[in-house]
Protein backbone atom coordinates (compact mmCIF):
# COMPACT_ATOMS: atom_id res chain seq x y z
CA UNK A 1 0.00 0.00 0.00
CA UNK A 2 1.23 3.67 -0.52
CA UNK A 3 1.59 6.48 1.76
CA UNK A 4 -1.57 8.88 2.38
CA UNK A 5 0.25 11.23 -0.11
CA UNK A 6 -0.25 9.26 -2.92
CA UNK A 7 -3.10 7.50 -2.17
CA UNK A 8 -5.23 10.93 -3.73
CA UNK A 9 -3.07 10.16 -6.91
CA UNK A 10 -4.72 6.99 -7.84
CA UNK A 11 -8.49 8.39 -7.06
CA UNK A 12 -8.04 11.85 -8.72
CA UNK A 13 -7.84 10.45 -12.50
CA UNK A 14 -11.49 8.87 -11.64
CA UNK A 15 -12.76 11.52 -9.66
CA UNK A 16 -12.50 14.49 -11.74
CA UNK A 17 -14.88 13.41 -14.63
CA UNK A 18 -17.17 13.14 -12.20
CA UNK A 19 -16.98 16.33 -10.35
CA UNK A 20 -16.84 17.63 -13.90
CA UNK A 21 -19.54 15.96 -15.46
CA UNK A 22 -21.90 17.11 -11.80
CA UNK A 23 -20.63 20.79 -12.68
CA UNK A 24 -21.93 20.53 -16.14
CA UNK A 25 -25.61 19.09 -15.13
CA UNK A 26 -25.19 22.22 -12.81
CA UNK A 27 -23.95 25.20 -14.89
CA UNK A 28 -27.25 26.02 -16.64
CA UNK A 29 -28.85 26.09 -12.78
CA UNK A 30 -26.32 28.89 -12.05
CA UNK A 31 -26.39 30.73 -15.01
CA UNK A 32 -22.98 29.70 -16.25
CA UNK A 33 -21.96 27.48 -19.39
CA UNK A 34 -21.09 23.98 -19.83
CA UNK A 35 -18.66 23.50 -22.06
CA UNK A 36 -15.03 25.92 -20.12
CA UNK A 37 -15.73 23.52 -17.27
CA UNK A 38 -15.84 20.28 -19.78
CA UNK A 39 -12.49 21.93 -21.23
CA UNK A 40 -10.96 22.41 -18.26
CA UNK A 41 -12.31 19.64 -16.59
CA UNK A 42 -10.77 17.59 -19.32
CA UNK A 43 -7.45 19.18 -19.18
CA UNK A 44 -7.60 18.86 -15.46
CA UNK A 45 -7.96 15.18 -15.85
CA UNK A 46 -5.12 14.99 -17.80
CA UNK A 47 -2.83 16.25 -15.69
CA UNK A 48 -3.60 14.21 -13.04
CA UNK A 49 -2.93 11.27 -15.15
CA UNK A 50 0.12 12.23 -16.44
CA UNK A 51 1.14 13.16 -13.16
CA UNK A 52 0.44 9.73 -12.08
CA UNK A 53 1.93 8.15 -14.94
CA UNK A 54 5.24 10.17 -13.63
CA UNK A 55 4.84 8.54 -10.14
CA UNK A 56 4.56 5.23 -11.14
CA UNK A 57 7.30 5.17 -13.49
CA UNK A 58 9.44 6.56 -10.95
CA UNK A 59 7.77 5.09 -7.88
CA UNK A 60 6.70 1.56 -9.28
CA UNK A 61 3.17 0.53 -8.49
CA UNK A 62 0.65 2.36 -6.56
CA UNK A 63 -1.80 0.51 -4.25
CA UNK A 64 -4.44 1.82 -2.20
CA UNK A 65 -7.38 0.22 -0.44
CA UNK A 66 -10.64 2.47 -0.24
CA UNK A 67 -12.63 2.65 2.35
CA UNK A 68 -10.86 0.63 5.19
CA UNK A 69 -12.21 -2.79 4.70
CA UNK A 70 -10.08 -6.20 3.79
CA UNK A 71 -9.36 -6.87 0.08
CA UNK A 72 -12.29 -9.20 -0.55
CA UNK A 73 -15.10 -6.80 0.26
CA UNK A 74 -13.32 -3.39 -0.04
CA UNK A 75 -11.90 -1.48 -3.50
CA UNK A 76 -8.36 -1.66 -3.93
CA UNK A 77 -6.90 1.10 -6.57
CA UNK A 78 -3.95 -0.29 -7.87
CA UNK A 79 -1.69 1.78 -11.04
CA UNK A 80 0.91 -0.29 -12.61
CA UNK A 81 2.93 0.91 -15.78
CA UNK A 82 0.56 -0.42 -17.85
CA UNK A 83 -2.70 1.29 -16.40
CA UNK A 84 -0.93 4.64 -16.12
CA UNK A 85 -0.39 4.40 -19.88
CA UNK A 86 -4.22 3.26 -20.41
């Protein structure tokens, strides 16, 4: 498992569609537009996976287990070379 530190890195790439996708169903609401949060929700996703790609190239694999329970019922977030390419 990793530190605390880098246990955000493996749940950002996942969360920030989401958060950007809820912004979007919310813009029109608020009187704002959709599509400069898809942008930069887009671009902010990218970063965060390139910035995990860095990690784990220098780091090696990332593990993290959500939510505090054992691996059988809990979610364990693990990024390998080959999923920070993906």
């Amino acid at each position: 498992m990793t530190e605390a530190s880098e246990a955000w890195l493996l749940a950002a790439p996942l969360l920030t569609p989401f958060a950007a996708a809820a912004a979007c169903l919310l813009a029109p609401k608020l009187g704002a537009r959709p599509g400069p949060l898809a942008l930069g929700g887009a671009v902010l996703h990218l970063l965060f996976a390139a910035l995990l790609a860095r990690t784990v190239f220098a780091d090696g694999v990332l593990a993290a287990g959500i939510g505090g329970w054992a691996a059988p019922l809990g979610i364990a977030l693990v990024a390998d070379g080959l999923s920070a390419i993906m």
